[in-house]
N, C-alpha and C. Protein backbone atom coordinates (compact mmCIF):
# COMPACT_ATOMS: atom_id res chain seq x y z
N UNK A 1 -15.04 -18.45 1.49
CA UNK A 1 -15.77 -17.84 2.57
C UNK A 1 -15.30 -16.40 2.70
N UNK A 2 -15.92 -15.89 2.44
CA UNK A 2 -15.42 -13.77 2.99
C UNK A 2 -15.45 -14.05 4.05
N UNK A 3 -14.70 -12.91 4.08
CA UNK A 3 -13.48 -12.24 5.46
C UNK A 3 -13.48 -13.69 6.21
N UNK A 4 -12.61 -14.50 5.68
CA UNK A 4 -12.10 -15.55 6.45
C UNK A 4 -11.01 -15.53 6.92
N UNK A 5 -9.86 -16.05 7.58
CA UNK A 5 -8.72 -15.61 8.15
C UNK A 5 -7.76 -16.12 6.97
N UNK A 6 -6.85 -15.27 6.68
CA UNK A 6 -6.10 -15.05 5.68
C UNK A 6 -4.73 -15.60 5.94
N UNK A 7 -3.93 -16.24 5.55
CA UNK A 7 -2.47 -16.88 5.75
C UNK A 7 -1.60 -15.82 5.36
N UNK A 8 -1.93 -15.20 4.92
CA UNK A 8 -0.75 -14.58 3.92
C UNK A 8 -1.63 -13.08 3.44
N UNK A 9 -1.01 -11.74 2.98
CA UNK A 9 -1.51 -10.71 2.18
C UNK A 9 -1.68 -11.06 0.77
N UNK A 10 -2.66 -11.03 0.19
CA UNK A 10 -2.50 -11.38 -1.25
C UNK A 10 -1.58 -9.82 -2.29
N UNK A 11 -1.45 -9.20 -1.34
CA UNK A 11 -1.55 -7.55 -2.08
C UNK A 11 -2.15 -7.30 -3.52
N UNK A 12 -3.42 -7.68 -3.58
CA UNK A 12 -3.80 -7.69 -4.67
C UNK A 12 -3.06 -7.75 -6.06
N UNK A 13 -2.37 -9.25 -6.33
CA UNK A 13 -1.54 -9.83 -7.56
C UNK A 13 -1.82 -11.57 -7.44
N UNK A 14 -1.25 -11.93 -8.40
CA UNK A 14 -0.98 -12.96 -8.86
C UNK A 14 -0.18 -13.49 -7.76
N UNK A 15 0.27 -14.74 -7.76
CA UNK A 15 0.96 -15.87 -6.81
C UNK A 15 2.68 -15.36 -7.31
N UNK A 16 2.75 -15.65 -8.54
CA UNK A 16 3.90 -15.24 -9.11
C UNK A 16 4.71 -14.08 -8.96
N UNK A 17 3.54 -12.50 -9.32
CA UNK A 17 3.66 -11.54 -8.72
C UNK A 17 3.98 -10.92 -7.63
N UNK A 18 3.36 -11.95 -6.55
CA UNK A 18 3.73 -11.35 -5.33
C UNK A 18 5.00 -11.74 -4.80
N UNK A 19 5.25 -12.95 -5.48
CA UNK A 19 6.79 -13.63 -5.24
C UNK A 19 7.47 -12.89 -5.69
N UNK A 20 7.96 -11.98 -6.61
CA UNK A 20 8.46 -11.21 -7.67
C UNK A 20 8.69 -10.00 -6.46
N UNK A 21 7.62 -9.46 -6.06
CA UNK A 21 7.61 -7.98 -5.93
C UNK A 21 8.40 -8.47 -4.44
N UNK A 22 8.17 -9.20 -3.39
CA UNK A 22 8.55 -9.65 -2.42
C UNK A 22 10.23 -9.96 -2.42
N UNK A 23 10.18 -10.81 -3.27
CA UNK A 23 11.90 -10.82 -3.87
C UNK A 23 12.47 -9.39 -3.91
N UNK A 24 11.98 -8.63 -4.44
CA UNK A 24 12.54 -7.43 -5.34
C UNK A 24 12.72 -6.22 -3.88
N UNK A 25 11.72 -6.07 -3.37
CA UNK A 25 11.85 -5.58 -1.24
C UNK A 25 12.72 -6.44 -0.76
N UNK A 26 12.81 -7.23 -0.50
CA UNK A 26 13.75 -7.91 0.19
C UNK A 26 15.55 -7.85 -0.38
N UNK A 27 15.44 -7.96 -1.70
CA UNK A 27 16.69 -7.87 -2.28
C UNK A 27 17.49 -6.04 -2.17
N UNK A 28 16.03 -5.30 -2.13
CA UNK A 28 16.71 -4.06 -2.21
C UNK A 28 16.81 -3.68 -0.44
N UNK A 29 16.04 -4.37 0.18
CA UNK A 29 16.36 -4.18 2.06
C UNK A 29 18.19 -4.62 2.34
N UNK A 30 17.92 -5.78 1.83
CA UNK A 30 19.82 -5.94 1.92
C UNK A 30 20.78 -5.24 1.62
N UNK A 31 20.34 -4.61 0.44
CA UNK A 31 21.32 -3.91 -0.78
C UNK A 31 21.40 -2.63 0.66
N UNK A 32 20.17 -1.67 0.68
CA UNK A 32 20.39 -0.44 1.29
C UNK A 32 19.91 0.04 2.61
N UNK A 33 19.69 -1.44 3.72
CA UNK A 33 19.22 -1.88 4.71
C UNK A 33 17.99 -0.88 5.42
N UNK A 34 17.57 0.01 4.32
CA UNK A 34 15.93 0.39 4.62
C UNK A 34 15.61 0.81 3.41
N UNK A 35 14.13 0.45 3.50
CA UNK A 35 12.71 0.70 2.50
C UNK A 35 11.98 1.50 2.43
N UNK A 36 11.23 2.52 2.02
CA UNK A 36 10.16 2.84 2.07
C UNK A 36 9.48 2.73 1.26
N UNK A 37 8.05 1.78 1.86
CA UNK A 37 7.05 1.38 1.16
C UNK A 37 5.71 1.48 1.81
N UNK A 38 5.17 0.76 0.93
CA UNK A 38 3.40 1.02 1.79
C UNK A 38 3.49 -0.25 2.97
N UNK A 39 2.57 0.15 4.32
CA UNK A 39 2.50 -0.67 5.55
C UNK A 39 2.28 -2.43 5.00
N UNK A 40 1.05 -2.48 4.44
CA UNK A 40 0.92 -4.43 4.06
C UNK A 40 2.69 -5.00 3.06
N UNK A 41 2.77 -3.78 2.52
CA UNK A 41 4.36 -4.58 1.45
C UNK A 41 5.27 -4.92 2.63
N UNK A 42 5.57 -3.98 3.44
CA UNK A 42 6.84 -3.96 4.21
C UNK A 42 6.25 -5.23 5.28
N UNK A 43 5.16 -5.48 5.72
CA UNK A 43 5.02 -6.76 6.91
C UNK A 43 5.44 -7.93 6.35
N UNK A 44 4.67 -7.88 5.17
CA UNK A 44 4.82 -9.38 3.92
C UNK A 44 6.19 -9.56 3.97
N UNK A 45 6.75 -8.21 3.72
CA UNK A 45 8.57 -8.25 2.98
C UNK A 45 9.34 -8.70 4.54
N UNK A 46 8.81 -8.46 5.18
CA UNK A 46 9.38 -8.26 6.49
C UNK A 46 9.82 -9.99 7.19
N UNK A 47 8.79 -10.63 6.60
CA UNK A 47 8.43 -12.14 7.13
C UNK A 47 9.42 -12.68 6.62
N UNK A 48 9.77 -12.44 4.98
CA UNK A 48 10.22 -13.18 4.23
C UNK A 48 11.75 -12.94 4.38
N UNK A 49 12.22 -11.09 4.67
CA UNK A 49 13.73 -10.88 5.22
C UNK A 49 14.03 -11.52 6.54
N UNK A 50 13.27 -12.08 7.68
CA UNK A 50 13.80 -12.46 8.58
C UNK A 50 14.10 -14.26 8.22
N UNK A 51 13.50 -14.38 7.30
CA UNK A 51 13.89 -16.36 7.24
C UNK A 51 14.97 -16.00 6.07
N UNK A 52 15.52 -14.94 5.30
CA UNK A 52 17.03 -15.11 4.13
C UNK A 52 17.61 -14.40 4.99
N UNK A 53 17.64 -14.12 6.68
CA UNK A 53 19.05 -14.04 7.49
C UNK A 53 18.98 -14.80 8.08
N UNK A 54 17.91 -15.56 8.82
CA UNK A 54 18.18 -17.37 9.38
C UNK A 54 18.89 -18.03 8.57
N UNK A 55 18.66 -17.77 7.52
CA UNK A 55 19.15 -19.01 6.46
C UNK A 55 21.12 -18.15 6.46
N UNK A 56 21.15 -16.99 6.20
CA UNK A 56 22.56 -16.80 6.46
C UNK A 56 23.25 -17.25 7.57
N UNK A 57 22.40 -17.32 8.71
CA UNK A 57 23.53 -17.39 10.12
C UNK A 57 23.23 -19.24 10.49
N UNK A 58 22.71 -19.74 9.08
CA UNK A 58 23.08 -21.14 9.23
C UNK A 58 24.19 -21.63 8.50
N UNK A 59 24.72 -20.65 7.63
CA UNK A 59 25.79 -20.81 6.90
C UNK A 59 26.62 -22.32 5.97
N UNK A 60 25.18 -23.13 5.38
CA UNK A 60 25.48 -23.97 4.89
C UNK A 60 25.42 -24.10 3.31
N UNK A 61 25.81 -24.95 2.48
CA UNK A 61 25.61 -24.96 1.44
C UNK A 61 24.08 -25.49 1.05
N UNK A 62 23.23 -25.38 1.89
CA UNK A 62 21.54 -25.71 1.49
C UNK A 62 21.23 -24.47 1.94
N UNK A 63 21.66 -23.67 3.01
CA UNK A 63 20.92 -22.16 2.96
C UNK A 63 21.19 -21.51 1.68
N UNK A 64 22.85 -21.81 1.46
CA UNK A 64 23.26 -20.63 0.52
C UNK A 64 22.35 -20.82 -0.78
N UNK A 65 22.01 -21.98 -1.25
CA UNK A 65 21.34 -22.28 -2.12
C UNK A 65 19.90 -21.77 -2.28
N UNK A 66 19.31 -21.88 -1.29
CA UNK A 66 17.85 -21.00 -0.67
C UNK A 66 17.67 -19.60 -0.89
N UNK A 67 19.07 -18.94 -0.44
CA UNK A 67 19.22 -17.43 -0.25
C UNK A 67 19.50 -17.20 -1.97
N UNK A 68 19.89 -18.03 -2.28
CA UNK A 68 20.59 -17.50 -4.07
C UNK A 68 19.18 -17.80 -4.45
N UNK A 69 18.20 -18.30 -3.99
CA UNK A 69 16.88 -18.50 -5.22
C UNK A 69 15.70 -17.54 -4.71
N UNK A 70 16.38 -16.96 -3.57
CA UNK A 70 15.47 -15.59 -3.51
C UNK A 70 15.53 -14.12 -3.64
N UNK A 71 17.31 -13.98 -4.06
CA UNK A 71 17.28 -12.58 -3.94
C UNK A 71 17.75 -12.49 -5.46
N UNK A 72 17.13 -11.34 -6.04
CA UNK A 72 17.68 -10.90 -7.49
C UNK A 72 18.99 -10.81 -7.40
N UNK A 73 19.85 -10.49 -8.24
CA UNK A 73 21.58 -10.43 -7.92
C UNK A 73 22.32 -11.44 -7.04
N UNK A 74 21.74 -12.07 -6.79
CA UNK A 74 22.26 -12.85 -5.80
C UNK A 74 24.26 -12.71 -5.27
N UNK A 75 24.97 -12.69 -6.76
CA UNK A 75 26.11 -12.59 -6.83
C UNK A 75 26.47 -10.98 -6.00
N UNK A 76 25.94 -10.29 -6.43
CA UNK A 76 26.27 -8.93 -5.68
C UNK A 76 25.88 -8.73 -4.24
N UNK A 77 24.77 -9.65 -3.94
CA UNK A 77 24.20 -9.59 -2.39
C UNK A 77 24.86 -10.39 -1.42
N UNK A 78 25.37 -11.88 -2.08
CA UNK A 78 25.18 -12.88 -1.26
C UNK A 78 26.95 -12.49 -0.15
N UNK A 79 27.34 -12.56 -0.86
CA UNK A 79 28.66 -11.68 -0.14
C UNK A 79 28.33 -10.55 1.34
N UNK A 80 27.76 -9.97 1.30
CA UNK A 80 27.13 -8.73 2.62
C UNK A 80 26.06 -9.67 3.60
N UNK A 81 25.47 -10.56 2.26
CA UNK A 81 24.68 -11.10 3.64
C UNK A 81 24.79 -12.00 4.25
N UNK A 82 25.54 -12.82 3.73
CA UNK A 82 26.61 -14.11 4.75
C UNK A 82 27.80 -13.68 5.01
N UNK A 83 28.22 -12.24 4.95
CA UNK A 83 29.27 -11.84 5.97
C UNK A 83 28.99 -10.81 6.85
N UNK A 84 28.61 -9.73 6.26
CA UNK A 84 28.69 -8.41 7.31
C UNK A 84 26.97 -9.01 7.95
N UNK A 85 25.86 -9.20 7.17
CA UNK A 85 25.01 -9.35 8.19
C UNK A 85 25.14 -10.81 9.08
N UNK A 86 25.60 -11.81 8.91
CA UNK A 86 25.74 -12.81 9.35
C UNK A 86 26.53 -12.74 10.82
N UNK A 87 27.67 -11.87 10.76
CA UNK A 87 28.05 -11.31 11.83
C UNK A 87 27.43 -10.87 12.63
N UNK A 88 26.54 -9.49 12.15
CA UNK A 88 25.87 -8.62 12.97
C UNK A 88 24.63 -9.70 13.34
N UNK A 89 24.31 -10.54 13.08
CA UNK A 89 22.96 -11.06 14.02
C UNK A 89 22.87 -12.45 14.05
N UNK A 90 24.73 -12.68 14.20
CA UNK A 90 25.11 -14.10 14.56
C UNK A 90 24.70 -14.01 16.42
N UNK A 91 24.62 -13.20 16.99
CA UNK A 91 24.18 -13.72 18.66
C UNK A 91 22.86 -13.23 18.74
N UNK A 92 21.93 -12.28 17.86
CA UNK A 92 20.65 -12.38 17.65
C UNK A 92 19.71 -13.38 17.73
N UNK A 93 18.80 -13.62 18.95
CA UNK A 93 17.72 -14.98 18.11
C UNK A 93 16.97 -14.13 17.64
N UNK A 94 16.94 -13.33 17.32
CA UNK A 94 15.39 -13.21 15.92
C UNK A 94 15.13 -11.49 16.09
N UNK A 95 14.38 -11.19 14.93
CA UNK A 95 14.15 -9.75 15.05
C UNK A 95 15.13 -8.98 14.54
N UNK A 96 15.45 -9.06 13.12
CA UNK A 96 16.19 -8.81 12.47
C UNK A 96 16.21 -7.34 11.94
N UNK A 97 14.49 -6.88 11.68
CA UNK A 97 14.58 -5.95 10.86
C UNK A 97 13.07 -5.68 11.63
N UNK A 98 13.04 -4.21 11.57
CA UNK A 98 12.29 -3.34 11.98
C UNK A 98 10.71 -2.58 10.98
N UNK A 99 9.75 -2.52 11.39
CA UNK A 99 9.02 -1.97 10.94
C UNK A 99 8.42 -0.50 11.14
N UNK A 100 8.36 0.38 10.50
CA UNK A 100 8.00 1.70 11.05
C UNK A 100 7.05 2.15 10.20
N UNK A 101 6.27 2.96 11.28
CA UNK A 101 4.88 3.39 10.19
C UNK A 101 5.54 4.67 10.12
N UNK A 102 5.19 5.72 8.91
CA UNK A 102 5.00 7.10 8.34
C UNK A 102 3.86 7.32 7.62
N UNK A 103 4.07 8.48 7.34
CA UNK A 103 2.77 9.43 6.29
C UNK A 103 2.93 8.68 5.85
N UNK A 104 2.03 8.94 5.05
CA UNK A 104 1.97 7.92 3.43
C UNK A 104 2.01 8.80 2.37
N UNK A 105 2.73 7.80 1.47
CA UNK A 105 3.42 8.50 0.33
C UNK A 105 3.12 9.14 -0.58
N UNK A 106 1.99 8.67 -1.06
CA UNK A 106 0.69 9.32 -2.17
C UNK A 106 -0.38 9.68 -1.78
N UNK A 107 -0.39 11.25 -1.91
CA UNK A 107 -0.94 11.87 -0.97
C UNK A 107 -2.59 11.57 -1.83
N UNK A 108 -2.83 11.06 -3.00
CA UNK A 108 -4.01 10.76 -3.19
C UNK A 108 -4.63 9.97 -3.03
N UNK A 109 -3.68 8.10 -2.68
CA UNK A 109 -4.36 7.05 -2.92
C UNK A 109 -5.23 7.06 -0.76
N UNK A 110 -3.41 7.79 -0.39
CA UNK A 110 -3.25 7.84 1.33
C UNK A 110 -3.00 6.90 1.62
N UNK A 111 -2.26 5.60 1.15
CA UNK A 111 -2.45 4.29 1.60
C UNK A 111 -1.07 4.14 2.36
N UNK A 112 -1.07 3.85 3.78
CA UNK A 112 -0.24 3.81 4.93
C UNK A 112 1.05 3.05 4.55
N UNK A 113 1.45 3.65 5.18
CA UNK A 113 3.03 4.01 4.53
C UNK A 113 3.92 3.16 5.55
N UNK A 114 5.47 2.79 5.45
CA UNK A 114 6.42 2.51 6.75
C UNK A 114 7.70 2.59 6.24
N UNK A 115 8.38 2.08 6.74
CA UNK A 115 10.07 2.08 6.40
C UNK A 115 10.16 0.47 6.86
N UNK A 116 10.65 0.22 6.44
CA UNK A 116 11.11 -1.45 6.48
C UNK A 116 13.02 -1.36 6.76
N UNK A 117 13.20 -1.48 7.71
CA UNK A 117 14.89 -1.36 8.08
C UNK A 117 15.50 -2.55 9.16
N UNK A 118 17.00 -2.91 8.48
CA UNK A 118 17.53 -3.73 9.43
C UNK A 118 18.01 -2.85 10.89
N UNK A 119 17.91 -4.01 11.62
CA UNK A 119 18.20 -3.33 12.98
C UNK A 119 19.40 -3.58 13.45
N UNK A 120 20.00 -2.62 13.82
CA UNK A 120 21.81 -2.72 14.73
C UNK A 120 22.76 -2.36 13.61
N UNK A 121 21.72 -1.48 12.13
CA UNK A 121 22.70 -0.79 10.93
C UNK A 121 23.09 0.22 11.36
N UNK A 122 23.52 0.83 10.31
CA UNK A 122 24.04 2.25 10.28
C UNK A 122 22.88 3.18 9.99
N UNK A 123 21.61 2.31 9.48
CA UNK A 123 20.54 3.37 9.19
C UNK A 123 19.58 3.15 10.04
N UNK A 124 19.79 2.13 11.36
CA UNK A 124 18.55 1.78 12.05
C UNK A 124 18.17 3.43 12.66
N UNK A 125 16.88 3.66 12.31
CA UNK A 125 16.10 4.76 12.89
C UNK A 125 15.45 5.08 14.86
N UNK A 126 15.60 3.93 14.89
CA UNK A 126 15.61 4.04 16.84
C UNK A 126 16.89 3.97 17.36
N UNK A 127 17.84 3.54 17.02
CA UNK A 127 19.45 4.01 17.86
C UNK A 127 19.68 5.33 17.55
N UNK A 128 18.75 6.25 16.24
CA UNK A 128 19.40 7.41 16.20
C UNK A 128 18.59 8.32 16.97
N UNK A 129 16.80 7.88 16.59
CA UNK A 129 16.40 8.78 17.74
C UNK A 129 16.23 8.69 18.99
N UNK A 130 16.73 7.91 19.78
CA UNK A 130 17.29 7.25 20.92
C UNK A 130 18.49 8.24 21.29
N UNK A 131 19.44 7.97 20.58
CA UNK A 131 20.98 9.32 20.77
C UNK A 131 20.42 10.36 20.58
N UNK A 132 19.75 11.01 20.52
CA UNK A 132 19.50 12.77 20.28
C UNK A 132 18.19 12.38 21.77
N UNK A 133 17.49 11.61 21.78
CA UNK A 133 16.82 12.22 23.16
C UNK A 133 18.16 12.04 24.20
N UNK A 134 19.14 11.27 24.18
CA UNK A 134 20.27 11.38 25.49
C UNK A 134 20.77 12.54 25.43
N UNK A 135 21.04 13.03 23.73
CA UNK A 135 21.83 14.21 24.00
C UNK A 135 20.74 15.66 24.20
N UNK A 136 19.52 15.60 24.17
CA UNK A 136 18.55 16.62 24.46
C UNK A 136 18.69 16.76 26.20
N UNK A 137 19.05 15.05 27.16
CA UNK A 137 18.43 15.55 28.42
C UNK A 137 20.00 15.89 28.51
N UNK A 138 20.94 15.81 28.24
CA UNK A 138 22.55 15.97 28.66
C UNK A 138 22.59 17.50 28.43
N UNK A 139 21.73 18.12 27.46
CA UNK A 139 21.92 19.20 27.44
C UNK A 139 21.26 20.06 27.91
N UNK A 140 19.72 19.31 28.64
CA UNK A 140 18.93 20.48 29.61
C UNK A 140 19.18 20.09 30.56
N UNK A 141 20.12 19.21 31.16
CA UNK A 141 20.36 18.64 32.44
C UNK A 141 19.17 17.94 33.56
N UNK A 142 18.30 17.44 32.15
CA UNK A 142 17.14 16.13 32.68
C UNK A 142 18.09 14.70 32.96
N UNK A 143 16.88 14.24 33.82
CA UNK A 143 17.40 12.85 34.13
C UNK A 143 16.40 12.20 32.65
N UNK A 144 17.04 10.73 32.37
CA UNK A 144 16.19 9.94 31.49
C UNK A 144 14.97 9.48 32.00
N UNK A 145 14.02 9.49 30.91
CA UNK A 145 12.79 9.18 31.61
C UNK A 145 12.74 7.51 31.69
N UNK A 146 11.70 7.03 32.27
CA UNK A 146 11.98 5.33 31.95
C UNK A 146 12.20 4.54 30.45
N UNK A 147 10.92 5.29 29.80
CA UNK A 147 10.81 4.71 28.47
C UNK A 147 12.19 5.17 28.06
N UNK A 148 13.06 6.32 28.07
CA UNK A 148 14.50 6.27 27.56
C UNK A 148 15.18 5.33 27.64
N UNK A 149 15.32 5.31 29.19
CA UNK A 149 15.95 3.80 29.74
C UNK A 149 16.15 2.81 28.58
N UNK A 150 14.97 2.38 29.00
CA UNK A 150 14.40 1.29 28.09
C UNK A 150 14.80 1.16 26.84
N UNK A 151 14.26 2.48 26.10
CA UNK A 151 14.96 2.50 24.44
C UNK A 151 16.61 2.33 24.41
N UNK A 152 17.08 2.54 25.40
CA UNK A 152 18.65 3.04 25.53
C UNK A 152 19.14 1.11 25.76
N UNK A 153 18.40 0.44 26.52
CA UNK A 153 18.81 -0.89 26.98
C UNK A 153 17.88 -1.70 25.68
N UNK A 154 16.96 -1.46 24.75
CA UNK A 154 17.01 -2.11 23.58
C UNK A 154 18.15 -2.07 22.04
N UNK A 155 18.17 -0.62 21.85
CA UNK A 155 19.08 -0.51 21.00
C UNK A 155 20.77 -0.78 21.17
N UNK A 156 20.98 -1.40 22.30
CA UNK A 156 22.36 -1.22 22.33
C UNK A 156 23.07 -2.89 23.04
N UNK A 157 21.45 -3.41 23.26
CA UNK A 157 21.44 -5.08 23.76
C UNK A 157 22.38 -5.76 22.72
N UNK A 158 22.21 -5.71 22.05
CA UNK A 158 22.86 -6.68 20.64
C UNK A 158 23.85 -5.91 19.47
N UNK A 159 23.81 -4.81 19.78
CA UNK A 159 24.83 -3.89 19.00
C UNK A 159 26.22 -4.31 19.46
N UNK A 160 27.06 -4.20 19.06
CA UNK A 160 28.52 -4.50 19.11
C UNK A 160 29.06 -3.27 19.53
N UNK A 161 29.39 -3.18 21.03
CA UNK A 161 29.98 -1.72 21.41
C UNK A 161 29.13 -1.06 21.58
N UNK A 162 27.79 -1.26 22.09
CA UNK A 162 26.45 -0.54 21.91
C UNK A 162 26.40 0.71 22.20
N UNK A 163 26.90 0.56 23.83
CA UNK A 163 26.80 1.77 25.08
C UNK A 163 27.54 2.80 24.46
N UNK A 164 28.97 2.19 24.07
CA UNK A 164 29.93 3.51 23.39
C UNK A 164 29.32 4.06 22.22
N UNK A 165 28.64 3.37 21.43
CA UNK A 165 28.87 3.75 20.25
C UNK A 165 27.27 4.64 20.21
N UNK A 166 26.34 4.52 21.55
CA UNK A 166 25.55 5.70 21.56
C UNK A 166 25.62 7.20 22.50
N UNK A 167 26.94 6.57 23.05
CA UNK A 167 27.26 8.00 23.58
C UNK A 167 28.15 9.04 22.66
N UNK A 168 29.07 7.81 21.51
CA UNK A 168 29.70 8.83 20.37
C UNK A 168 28.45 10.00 19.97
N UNK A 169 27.31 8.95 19.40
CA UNK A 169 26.50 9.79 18.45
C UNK A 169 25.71 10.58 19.45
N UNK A 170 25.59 10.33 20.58
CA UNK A 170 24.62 11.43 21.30
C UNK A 170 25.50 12.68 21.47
N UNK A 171 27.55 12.54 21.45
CA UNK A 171 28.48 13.84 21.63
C UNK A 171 28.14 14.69 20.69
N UNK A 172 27.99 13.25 19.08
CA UNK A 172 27.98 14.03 17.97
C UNK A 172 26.67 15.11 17.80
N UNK A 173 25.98 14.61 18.11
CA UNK A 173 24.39 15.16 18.21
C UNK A 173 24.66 16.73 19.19
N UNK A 174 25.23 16.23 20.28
CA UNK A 174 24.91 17.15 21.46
C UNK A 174 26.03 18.49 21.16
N UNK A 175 27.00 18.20 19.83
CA UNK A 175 28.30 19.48 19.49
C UNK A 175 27.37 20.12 18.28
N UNK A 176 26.35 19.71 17.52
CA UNK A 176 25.69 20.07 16.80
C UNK A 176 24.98 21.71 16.79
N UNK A 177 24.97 21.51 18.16
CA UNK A 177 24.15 22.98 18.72
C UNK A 177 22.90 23.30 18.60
N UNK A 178 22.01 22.07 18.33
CA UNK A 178 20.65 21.85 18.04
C UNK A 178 19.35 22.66 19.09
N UNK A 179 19.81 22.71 20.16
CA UNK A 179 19.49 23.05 21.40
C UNK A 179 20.18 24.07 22.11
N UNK A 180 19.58 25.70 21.91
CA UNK A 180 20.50 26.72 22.34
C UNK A 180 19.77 26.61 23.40
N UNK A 181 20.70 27.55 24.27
CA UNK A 181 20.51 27.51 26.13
C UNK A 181 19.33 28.60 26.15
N UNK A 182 18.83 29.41 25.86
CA UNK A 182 17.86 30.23 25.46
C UNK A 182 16.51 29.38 25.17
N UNK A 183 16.62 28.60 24.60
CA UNK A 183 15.52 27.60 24.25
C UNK A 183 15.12 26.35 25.79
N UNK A 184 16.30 26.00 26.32
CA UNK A 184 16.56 25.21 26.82
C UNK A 184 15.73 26.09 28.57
N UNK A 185 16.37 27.20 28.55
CA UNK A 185 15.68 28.08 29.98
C UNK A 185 14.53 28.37 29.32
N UNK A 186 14.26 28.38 28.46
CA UNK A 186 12.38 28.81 28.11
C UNK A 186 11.38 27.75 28.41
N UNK A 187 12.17 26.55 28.19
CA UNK A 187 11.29 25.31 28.18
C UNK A 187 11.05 25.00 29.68
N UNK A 188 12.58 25.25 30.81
CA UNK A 188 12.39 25.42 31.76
C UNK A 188 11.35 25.94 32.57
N UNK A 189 11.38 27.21 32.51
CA UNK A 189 10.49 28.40 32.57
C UNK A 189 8.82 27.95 32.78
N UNK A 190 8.67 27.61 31.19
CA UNK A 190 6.84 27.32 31.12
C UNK A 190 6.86 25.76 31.73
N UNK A 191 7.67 25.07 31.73
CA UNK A 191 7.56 23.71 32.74
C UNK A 191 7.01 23.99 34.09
N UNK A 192 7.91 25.33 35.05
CA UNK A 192 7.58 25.73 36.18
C UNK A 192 6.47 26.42 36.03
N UNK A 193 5.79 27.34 35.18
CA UNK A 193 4.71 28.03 35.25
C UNK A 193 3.32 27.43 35.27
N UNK A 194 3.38 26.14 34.22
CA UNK A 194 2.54 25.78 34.45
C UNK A 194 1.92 24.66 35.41
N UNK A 195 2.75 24.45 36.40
CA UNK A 195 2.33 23.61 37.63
C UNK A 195 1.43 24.36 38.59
């Protein structure tokens, strides 16, 4: 039946293929805990990385067995992901890894683009731009807006040391000098003018 409701992306391949290419995202999400790929790879890949860290933070010899028959290398992976991630999203229920849209990569085909990243890493992309808006209002002497709030009480819910460890990077951010005081009274300025 066309356009019937679909279980799954086929991404235009084979059954085999898509197992392959799916393996191969997922194995390299672990390895360097973000992706960039096109939007349908990273959702597909996305489904399949959140059930090989369930299966880590069940920590049995039938997960481990599961997790070894899905990731390439297994020997080089399985080590990081039944320890360091098993840790990090042992008090997690779910929502492991993050999806983000960008440009897209080929600027001829245009086909929508994202980043595929674990969340509560060292490379998660919303705890960092989260710390630079704290250290933007710390340095024009704004209050946070709500949605800050908010971003500020998601990224740091389940992080280990959350609160501290986004006021380090908002110091680090805010000694940077990203934001001269010249810039900072200008923005002032046309804020008041144009009311």
């Amino acid at each position: 039946m066309a356009g019937g409701h679909q279980k799954y992306r086929h991404l235009s391949r084979s059954s085999a293929h898509r197992q392959a290419l799916l393996r191969n995202l997922v194995s390299a999400l672990i390895k360097e805990e973000a992706i960039h790929t096109t939007y349908p790879k990273a959702k597909e890949a996305q489904r399949m990385a959140e059930k090989v860290i369930t299966l880590a933070k069940r920590n049995n010899e039938t997960a481990r067995r599961k997790a070894q028959g899905i990731l390439y290398r297994p020997f080089d992976l399985m080590p990081k992901l039944f320890g360091e991630l098993r840790e990090r999203y042992l008090l997690r229920p779910g929502g492991y890894t993050r999806v983000l849209r960008t440009e897209p990569i080929d600027k001829y085909s245009q086909a929508p683009a994202a980043i595929l990243e674990l969340v509560d890493g060292p490379k998660d992309m919303r705890f960092a731009m989260t710390a630079a808006t704290v250290a933007r209002d710390r340095q024009l002497g704004n209050n946070h807006t709500e949605l800050t709030r908010k971003n500020m009480a998601k990224v740091t819910r389940f992080r280990e040391n959350g609160v501290e460890a986004l006021d380090d990077l908002a110091s680090k951010i805010g000694d940077m000098g990203l934001i001269s005081t010249d810039a900072a009274k200008g923005g002032k300025a046309d804020k008041s003018s144009s009311r």
